[in-house]
Protein backbone atom coordinates (compact mmCIF):
# COMPACT_ATOMS: atom_id res chain seq x y z
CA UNK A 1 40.49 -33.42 44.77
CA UNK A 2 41.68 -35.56 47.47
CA UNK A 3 43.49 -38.97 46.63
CA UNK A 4 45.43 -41.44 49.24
CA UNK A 5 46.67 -44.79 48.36
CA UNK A 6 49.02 -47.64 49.41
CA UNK A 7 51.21 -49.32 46.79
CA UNK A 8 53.17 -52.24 46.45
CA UNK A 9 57.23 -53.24 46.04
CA UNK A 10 58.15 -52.95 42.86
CA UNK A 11 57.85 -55.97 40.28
CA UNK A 12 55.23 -57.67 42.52
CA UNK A 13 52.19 -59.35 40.80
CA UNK A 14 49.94 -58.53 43.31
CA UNK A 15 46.70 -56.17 43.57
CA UNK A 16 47.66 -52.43 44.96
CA UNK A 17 45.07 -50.75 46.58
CA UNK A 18 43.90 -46.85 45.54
CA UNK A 19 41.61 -45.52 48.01
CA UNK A 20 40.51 -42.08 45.20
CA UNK A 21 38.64 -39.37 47.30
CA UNK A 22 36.84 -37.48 44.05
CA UNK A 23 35.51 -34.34 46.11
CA UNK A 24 34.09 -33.01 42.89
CA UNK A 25 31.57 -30.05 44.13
CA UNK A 26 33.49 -28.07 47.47
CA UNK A 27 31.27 -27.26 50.59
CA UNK A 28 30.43 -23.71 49.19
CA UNK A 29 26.54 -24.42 49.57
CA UNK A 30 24.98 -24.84 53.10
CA UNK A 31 21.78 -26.58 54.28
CA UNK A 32 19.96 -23.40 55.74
CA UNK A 33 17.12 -23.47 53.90
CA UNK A 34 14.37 -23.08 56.06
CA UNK A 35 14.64 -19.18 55.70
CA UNK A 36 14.65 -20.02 52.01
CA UNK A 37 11.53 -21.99 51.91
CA UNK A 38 9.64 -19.43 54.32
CA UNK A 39 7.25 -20.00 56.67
CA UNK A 40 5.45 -23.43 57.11
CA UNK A 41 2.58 -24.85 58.84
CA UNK A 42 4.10 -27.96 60.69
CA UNK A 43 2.47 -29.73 63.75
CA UNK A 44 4.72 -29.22 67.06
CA UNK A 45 5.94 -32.54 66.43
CA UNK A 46 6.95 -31.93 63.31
CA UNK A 47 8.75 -28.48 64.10
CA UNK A 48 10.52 -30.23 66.73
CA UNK A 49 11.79 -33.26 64.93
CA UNK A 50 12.22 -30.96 61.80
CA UNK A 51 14.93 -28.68 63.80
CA UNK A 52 16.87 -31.93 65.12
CA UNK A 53 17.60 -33.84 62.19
CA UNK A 54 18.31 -30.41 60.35
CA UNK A 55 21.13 -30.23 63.14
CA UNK A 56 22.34 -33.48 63.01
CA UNK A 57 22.71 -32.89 58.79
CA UNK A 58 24.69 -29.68 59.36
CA UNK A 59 27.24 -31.09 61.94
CA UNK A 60 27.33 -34.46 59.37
CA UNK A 61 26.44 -36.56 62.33
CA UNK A 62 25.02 -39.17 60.18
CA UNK A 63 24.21 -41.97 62.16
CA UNK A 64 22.16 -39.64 64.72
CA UNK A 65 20.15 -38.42 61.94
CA UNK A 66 19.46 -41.92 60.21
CA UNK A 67 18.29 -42.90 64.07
CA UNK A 68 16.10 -39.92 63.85
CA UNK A 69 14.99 -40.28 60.35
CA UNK A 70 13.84 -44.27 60.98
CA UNK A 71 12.09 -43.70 63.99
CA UNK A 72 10.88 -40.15 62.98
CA UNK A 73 10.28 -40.39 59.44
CA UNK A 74 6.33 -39.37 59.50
CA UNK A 75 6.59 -36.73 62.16
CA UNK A 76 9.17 -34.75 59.18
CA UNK A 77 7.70 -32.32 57.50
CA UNK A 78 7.90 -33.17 53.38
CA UNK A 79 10.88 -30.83 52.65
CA UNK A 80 13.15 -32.20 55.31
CA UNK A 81 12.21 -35.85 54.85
CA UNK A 82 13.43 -35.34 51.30
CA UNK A 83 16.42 -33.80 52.16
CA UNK A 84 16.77 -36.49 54.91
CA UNK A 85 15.76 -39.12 52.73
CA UNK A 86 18.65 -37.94 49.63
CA UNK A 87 21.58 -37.77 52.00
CA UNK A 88 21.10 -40.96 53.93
CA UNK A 89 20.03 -42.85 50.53
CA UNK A 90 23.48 -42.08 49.70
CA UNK A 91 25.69 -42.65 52.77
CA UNK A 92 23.86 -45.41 53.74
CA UNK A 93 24.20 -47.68 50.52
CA UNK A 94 20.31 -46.96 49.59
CA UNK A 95 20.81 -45.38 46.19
CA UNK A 96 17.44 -45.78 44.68
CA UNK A 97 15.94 -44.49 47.65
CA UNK A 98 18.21 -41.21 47.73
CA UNK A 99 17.44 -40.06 43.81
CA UNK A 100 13.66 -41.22 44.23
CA UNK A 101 14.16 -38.17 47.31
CA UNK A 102 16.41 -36.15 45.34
CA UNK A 103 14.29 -36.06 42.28
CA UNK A 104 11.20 -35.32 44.50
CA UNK A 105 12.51 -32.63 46.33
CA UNK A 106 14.03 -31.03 43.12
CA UNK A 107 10.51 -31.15 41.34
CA UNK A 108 8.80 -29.10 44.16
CA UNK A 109 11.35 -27.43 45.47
CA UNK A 110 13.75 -26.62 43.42
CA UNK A 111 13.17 -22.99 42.32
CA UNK A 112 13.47 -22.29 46.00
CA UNK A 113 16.23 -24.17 46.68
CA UNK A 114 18.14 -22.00 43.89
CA UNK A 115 21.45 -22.37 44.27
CA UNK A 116 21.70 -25.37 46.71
CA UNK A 117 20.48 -27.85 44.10
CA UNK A 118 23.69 -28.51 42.56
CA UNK A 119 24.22 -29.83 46.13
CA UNK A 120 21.36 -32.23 45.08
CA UNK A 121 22.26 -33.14 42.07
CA UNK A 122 25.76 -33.88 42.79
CA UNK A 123 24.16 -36.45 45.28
CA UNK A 124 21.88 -37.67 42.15
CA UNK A 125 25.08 -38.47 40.50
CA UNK A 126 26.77 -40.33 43.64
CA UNK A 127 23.82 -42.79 43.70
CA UNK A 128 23.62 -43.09 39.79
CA UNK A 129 27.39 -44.15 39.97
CA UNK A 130 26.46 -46.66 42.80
CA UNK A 131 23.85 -47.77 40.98
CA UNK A 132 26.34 -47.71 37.53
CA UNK A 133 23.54 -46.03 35.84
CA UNK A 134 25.56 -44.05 33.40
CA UNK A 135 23.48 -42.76 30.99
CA UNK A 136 21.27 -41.01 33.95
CA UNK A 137 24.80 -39.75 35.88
CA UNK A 138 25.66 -38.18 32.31
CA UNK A 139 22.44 -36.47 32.35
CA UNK A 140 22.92 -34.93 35.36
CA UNK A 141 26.38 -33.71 34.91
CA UNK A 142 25.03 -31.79 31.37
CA UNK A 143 22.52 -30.63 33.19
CA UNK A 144 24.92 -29.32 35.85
CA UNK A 145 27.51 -27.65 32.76
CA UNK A 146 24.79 -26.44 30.93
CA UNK A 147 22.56 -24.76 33.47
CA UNK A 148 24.06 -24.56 36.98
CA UNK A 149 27.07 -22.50 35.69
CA UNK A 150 26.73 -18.94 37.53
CA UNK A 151 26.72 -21.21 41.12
CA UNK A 152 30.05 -23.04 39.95
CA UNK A 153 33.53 -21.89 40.71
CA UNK A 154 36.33 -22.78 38.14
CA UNK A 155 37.51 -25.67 40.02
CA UNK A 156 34.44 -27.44 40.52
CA UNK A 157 33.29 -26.62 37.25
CA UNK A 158 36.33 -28.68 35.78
CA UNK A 159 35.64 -31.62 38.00
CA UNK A 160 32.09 -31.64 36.57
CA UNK A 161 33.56 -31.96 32.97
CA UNK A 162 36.52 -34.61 33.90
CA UNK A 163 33.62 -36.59 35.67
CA UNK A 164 31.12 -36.69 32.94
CA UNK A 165 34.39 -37.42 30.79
CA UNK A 166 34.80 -40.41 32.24
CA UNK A 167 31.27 -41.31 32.83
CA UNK A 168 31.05 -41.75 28.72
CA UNK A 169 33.94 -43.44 28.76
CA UNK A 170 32.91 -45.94 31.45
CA UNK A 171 29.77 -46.36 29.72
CA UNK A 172 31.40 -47.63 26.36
CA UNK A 173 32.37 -50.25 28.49
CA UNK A 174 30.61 -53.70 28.47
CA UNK A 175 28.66 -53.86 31.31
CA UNK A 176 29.96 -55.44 34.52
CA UNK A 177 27.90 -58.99 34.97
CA UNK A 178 27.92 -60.98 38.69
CA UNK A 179 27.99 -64.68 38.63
CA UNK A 180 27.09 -66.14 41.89
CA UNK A 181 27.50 -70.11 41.36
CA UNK A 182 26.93 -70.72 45.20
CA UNK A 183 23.86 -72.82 44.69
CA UNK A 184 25.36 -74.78 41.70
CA UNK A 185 27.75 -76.04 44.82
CA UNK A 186 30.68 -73.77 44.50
CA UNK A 187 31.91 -72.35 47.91
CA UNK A 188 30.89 -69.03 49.23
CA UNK A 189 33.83 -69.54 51.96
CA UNK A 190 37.66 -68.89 50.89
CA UNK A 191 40.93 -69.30 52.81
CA UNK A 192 42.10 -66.12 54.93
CA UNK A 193 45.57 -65.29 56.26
CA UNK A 194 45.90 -62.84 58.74
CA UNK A 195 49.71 -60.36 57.89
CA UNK A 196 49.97 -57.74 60.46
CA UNK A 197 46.85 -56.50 60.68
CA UNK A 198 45.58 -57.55 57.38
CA UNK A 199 43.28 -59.70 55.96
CA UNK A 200 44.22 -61.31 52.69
CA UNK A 201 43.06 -63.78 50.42
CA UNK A 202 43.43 -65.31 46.98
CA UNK A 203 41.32 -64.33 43.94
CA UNK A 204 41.31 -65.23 40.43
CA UNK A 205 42.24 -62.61 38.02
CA UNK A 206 41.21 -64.04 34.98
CA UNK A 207 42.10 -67.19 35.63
CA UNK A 208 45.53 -66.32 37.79
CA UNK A 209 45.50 -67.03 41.47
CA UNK A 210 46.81 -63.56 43.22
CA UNK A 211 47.48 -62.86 46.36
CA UNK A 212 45.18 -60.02 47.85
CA UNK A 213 44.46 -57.55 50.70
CA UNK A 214 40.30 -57.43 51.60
CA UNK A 215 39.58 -53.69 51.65
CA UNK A 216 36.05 -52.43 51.96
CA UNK A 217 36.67 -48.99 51.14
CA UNK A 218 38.91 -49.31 47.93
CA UNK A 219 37.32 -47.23 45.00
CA UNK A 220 38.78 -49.52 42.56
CA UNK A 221 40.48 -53.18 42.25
CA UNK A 222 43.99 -52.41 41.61
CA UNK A 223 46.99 -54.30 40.19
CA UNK A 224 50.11 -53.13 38.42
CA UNK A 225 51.41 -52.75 35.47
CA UNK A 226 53.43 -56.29 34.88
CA UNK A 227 50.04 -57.98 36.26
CA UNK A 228 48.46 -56.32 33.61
CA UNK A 229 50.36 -56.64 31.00
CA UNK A 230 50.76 -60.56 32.02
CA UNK A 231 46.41 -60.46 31.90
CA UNK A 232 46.14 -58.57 28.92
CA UNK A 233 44.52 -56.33 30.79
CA UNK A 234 42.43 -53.62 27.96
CA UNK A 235 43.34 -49.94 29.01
CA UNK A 236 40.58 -47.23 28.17
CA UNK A 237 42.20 -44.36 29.86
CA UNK A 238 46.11 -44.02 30.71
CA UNK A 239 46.40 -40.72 32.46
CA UNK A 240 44.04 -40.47 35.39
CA UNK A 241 45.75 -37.87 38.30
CA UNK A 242 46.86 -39.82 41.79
CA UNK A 243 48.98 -37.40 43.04
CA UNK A 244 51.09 -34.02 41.94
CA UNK A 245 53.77 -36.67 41.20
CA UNK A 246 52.03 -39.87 39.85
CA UNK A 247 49.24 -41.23 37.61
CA UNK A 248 47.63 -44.49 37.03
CA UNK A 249 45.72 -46.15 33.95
CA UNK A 250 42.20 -47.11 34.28
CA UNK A 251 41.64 -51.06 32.68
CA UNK A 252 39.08 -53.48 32.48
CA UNK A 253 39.27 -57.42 33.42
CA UNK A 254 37.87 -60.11 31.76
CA UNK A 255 37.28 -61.71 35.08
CA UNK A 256 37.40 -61.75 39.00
CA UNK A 257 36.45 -64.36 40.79
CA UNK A 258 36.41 -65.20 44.66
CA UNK A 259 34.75 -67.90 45.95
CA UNK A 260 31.43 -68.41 44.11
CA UNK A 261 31.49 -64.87 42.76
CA UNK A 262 32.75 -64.07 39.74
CA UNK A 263 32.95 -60.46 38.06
CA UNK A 264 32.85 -60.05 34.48
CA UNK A 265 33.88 -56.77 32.64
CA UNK A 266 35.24 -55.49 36.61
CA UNK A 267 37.33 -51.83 35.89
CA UNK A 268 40.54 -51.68 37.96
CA UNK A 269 43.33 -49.17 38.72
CA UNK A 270 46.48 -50.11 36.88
CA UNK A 271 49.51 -48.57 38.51
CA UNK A 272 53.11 -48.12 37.58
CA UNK A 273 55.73 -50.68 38.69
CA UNK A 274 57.77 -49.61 41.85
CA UNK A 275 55.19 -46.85 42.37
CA UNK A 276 56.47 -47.33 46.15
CA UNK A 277 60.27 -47.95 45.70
CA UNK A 278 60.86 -44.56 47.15
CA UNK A 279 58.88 -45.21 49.92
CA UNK A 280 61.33 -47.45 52.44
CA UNK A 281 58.65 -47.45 55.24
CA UNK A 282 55.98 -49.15 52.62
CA UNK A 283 54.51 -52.65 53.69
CA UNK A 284 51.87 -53.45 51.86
CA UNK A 285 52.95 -55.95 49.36
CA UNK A 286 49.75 -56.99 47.57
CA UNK A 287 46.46 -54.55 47.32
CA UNK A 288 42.65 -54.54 47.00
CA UNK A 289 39.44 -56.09 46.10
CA UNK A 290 37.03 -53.51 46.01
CA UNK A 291 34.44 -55.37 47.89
CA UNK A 292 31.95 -52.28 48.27
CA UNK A 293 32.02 -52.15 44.55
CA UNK A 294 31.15 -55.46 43.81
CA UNK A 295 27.52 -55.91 42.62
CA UNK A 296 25.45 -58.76 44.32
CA UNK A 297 27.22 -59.44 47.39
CA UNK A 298 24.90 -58.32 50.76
CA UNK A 299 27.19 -59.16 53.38
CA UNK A 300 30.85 -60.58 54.01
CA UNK A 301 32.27 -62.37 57.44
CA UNK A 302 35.65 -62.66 58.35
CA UNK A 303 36.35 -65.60 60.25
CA UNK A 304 39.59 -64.76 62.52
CA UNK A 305 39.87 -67.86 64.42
CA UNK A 306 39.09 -70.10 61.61
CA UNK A 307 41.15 -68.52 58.82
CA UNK A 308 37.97 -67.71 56.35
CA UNK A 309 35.88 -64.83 54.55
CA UNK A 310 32.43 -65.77 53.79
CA UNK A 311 30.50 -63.84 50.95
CA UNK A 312 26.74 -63.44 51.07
CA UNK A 313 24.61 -62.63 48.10
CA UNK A 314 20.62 -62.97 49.80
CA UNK A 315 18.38 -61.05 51.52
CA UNK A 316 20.32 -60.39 55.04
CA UNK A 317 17.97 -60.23 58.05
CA UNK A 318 18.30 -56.85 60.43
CA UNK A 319 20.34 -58.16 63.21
CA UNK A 320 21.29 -54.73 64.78
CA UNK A 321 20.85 -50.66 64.50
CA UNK A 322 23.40 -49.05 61.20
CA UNK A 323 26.68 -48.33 62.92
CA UNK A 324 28.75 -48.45 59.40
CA UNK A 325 28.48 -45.85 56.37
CA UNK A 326 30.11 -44.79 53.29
CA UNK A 327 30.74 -41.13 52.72
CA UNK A 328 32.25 -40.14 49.22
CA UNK A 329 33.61 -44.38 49.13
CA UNK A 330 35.04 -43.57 52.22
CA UNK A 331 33.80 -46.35 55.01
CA UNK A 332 33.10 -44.96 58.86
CA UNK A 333 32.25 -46.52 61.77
CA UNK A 334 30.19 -45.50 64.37
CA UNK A 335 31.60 -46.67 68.05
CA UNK A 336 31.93 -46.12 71.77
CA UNK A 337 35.31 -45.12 73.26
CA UNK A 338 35.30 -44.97 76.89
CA UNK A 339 31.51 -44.71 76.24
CA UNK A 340 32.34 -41.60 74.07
CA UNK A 341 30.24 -41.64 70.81
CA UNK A 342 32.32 -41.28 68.05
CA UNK A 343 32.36 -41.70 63.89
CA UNK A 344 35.36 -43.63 63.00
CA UNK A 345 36.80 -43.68 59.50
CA UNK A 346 37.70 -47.72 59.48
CA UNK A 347 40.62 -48.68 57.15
CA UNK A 348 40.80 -52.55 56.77
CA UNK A 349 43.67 -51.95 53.98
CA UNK A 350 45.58 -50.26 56.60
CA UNK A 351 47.78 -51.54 59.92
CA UNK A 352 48.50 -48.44 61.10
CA UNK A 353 47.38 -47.73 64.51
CA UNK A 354 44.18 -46.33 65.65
CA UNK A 355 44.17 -42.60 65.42
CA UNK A 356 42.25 -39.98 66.94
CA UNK A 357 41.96 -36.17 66.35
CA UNK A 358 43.30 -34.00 68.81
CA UNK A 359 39.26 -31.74 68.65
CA UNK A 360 37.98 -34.88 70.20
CA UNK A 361 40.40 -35.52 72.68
CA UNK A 362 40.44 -32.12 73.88
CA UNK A 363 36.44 -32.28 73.74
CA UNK A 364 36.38 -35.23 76.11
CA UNK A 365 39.76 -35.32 77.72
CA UNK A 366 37.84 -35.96 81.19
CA UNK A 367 37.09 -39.12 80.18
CA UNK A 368 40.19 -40.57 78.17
CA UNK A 369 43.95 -41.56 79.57
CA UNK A 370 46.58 -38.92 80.17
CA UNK A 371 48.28 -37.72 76.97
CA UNK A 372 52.05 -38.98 76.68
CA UNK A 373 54.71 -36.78 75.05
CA UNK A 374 54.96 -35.76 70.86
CA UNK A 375 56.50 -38.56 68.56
CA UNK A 376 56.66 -39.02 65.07
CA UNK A 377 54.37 -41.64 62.51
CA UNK A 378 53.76 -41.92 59.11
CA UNK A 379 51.01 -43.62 56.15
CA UNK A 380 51.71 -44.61 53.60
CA UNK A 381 49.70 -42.73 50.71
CA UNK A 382 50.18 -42.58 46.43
CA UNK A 383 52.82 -40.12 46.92
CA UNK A 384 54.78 -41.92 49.40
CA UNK A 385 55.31 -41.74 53.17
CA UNK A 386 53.46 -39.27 54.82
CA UNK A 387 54.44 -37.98 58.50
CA UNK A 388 52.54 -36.62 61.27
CA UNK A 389 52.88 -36.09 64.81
CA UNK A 390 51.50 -37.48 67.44
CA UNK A 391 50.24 -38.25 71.10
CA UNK A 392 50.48 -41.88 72.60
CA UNK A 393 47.21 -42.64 73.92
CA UNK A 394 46.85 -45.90 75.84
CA UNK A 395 44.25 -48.64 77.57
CA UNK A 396 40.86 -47.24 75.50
CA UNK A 397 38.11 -49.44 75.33
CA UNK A 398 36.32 -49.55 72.07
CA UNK A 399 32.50 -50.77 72.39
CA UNK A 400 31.77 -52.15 68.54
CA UNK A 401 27.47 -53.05 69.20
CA UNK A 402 27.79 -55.19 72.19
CA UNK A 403 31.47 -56.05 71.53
CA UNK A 404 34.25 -54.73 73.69
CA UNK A 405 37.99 -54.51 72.90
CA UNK A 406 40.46 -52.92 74.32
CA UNK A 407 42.90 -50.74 72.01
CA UNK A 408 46.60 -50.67 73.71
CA UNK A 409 48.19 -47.92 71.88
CA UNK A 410 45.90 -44.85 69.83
CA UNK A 411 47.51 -42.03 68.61
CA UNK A 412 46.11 -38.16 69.33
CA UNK A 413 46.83 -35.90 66.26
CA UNK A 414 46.20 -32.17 67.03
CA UNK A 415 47.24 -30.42 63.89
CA UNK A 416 44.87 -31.25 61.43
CA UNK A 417 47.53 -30.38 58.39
CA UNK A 418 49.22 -33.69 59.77
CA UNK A 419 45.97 -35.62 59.45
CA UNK A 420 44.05 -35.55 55.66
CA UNK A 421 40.76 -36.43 56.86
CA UNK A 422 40.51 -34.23 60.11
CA UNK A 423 38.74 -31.18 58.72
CA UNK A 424 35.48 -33.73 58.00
CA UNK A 425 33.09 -32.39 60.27
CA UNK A 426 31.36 -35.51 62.72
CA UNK A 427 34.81 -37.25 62.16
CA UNK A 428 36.61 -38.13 65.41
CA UNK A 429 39.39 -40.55 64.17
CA UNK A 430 40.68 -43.52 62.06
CA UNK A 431 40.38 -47.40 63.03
CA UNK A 432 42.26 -49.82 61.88
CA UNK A 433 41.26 -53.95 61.86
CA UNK A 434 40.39 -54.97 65.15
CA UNK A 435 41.95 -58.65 65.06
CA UNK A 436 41.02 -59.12 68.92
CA UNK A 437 38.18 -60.77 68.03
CA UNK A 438 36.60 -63.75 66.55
CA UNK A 439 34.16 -62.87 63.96
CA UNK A 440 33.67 -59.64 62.23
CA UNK A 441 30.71 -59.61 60.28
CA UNK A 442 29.81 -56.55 57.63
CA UNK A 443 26.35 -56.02 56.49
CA UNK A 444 26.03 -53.68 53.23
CA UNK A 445 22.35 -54.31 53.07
CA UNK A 446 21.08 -52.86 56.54
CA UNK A 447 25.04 -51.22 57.12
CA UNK A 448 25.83 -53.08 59.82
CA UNK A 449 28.77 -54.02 61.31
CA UNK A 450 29.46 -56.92 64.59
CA UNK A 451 31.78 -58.51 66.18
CA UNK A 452 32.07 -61.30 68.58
């Protein structure tokens, strides 16, 4: 299990963000499974588009096979358009769609499949969570205990267990309601400051103004513990794992409210005071609103010029192709750099500068700027400051849909033990916010992210 986060100064009443990576189930199962299923009859067509998308699953280049898979979609042959259909259901915030696939695919192939179903299933679960269908995500972890154990190392098995732990526990819980008052005349539009790199803005925290940092890919809203002792905040589990060296409590708040929206019943992360204190490069002095997480909104805009976020709750209208996904919580980005194609993970909770792994530079050094000599960075994560080393890379231009902006300083990373996410295959590098512009809007209904 994976976890990063970004804390605040100690004694601050302000939201903290944690960014938790649960990789639960390990890459041991691959996707070959056309020698499992044997021998088909496809059409040409189908053969051809078949062996494409199969590709782009294998390398994880997403976005090519969601271009594939809408254009495509009746030339697949069933098999693969279920497979198709469960990953991209997941990664591309269509979690209905993925079990409808998953469940499908597991009826009438699943004996073949053998093994590889706990893949499946493990996706099953990923959409039930998104979809906070508890009772159904339970189901499928007892499943997983009770029958999958012979394909199940010790490790994974455990996460299984802690998972459907705190599945039950989750689903004790009252039930998390959305309140959109928009049409009763209260504003969808709130008041934005713009801190080095950051977007913040106030929320109400059941009933308390507080300060806080607009991060799309947080897996939780966060505050700490004087906040939520100040809130009353009810605890229902007070020794989840962040790190080797730290924990957090899991809580519930009575309310969240920005704008017109207000949460009811909303889980947060409640971490220790001074969680950071050791940390002297630490910045971040206020934390997260899980927007991702919260039920009911379709589509935010952030307003640079005019100092506002605007929350959307409709039906959004397709206004470009996807170009944004989220992978295990984790939000990505698909760009140009130099007219390079690459899959970005995009951090707005973080003003570090853009990175870029040192496979992709090396893959398409041709075409990018000189490297300059090794320095030193760091990031902050749960555990503190974490360095790396790196290459200045300067004057890229970063094509966003039809947007253009030019990023004056990225940083190369070759050794991949210096950079946490850089073993994800299809991942080329980290963006930060790109402030250089004057309207970034983000669409979670068709995943779409532009800029003007």
């Amino acid at each position: 299990m994976q976890q990063t986060g970004r804390a605040a100064t100690p004694g601050s009443n302000r939201i903290r963000v944690f960014d938790g990576r649960l990789r639960i189930l390990r890459k041991i199962f691959g996707l070959l499974i056309f020698p499992i299923l044997g021998a088909s009859v496809h059409t040409y067509a189908q053969e051809e588009y078949d062996q494409q998308i199969f590709q782009y699953i294998n390398q994880e280049k997403w976005f090519d096979a969601k271009s594939l898979y809408d254009t495509r979609h009746d030339d697949l042959s069933e098999v693969i358009r279920l497979i198709s259909g469960a990953f991209l259901g997941a990664y591309f915030n269509r979690p209905a769609e993925g079990v409808a696939a998953i469940e499908e695919l597991l009826a009438k192939y699943g004996g073949q499949l053998g093994g590889q179903a706990v893949m499946y299933r493990m996706l099953a679960a990923k959409n039930f969570a998104s979809m906070r269908a508890y009772a159904k995500m339970d189901s499928v972890f007892t499943y997983m205990l009770a029958y999958d154990a012979p394909y199940l190392d010790d490790q994974t098995r455990k996460g299984i267990a802690s998972g459907l732990e705190q599945c039950r526990k989750i689903a004790r819980l009252p039930r998390t309601e959305v309140i959109d008052r928009s049409r009763e005349g209260s504003p969808g539009t709130v008041g934005m400051e713009l801190e080095d790199g950051l977007f913040y803005l106030n929320a109400g925290y059941c009933g308390k103004s507080v300060k806080t940092l607009l991060d799309i890919g947080a897996e939780y809203t966060s505050i700490d513990q004087s906040l939520a002792d100040e809130l009353g905040v009810r605890i229902f589990q007070d020794s989840l794992r962040m790190s080797p060296a730290s924990y957090m409590k899991l809580g519930i708040l009575d309310s969240l409210q920005i704008g017109s929206i207000t949460l009811k019943n909303e889980i947060c992360c409640v971490f220790p005071d001074g969680l950071a204190a050791r940390n002297r490069e630490a910045t971040a002095d206020s934390g997260i609103t899980r927007i991702r997480a919260m039920l009911g909104i379709s589509a935010l805009t952030v307003d640079v010029e005019h100092g506002t976020i605007t929350f959307d709750t409709g039906k959004q209208p397709q206004t470009g192709i996807a170009n944004f996904m989220l992978k295990d919580n984790i939000p990505y980005l698909w760009l140009e750099l130099n007219g390079i194609p690459a899959m970005m993970h995009w951090d707005t909770g973080m003003n570090a500068k853009p990175r870029l792994s040192g496979k992709f530079y090396a893959e398409h050094a041709s075409s990018l700027p000189e490297l300059g000599p090794v320095r030193k960075g760091s990031e902050i994560t749960a555990a503190g400051a974490a360095e790396y080393r790196y290459h200045a890379l300067g004057g890229i231009c970063a094509k966003i849909g039809s947007r253009e902006v030019i990023l004056p300083e990225v940083r190369v990373v070759f050794d991949t033990e210096d950079m946490h996410t850089a073993e994800v295959p299809g991942y080329d590098g980290q963006m930060n916010n790109i402030v250089d512009v004057r309207r970034i809007r983000i669409d979670f209904e068709n995943m779409c992210v532009t800029m003007e």
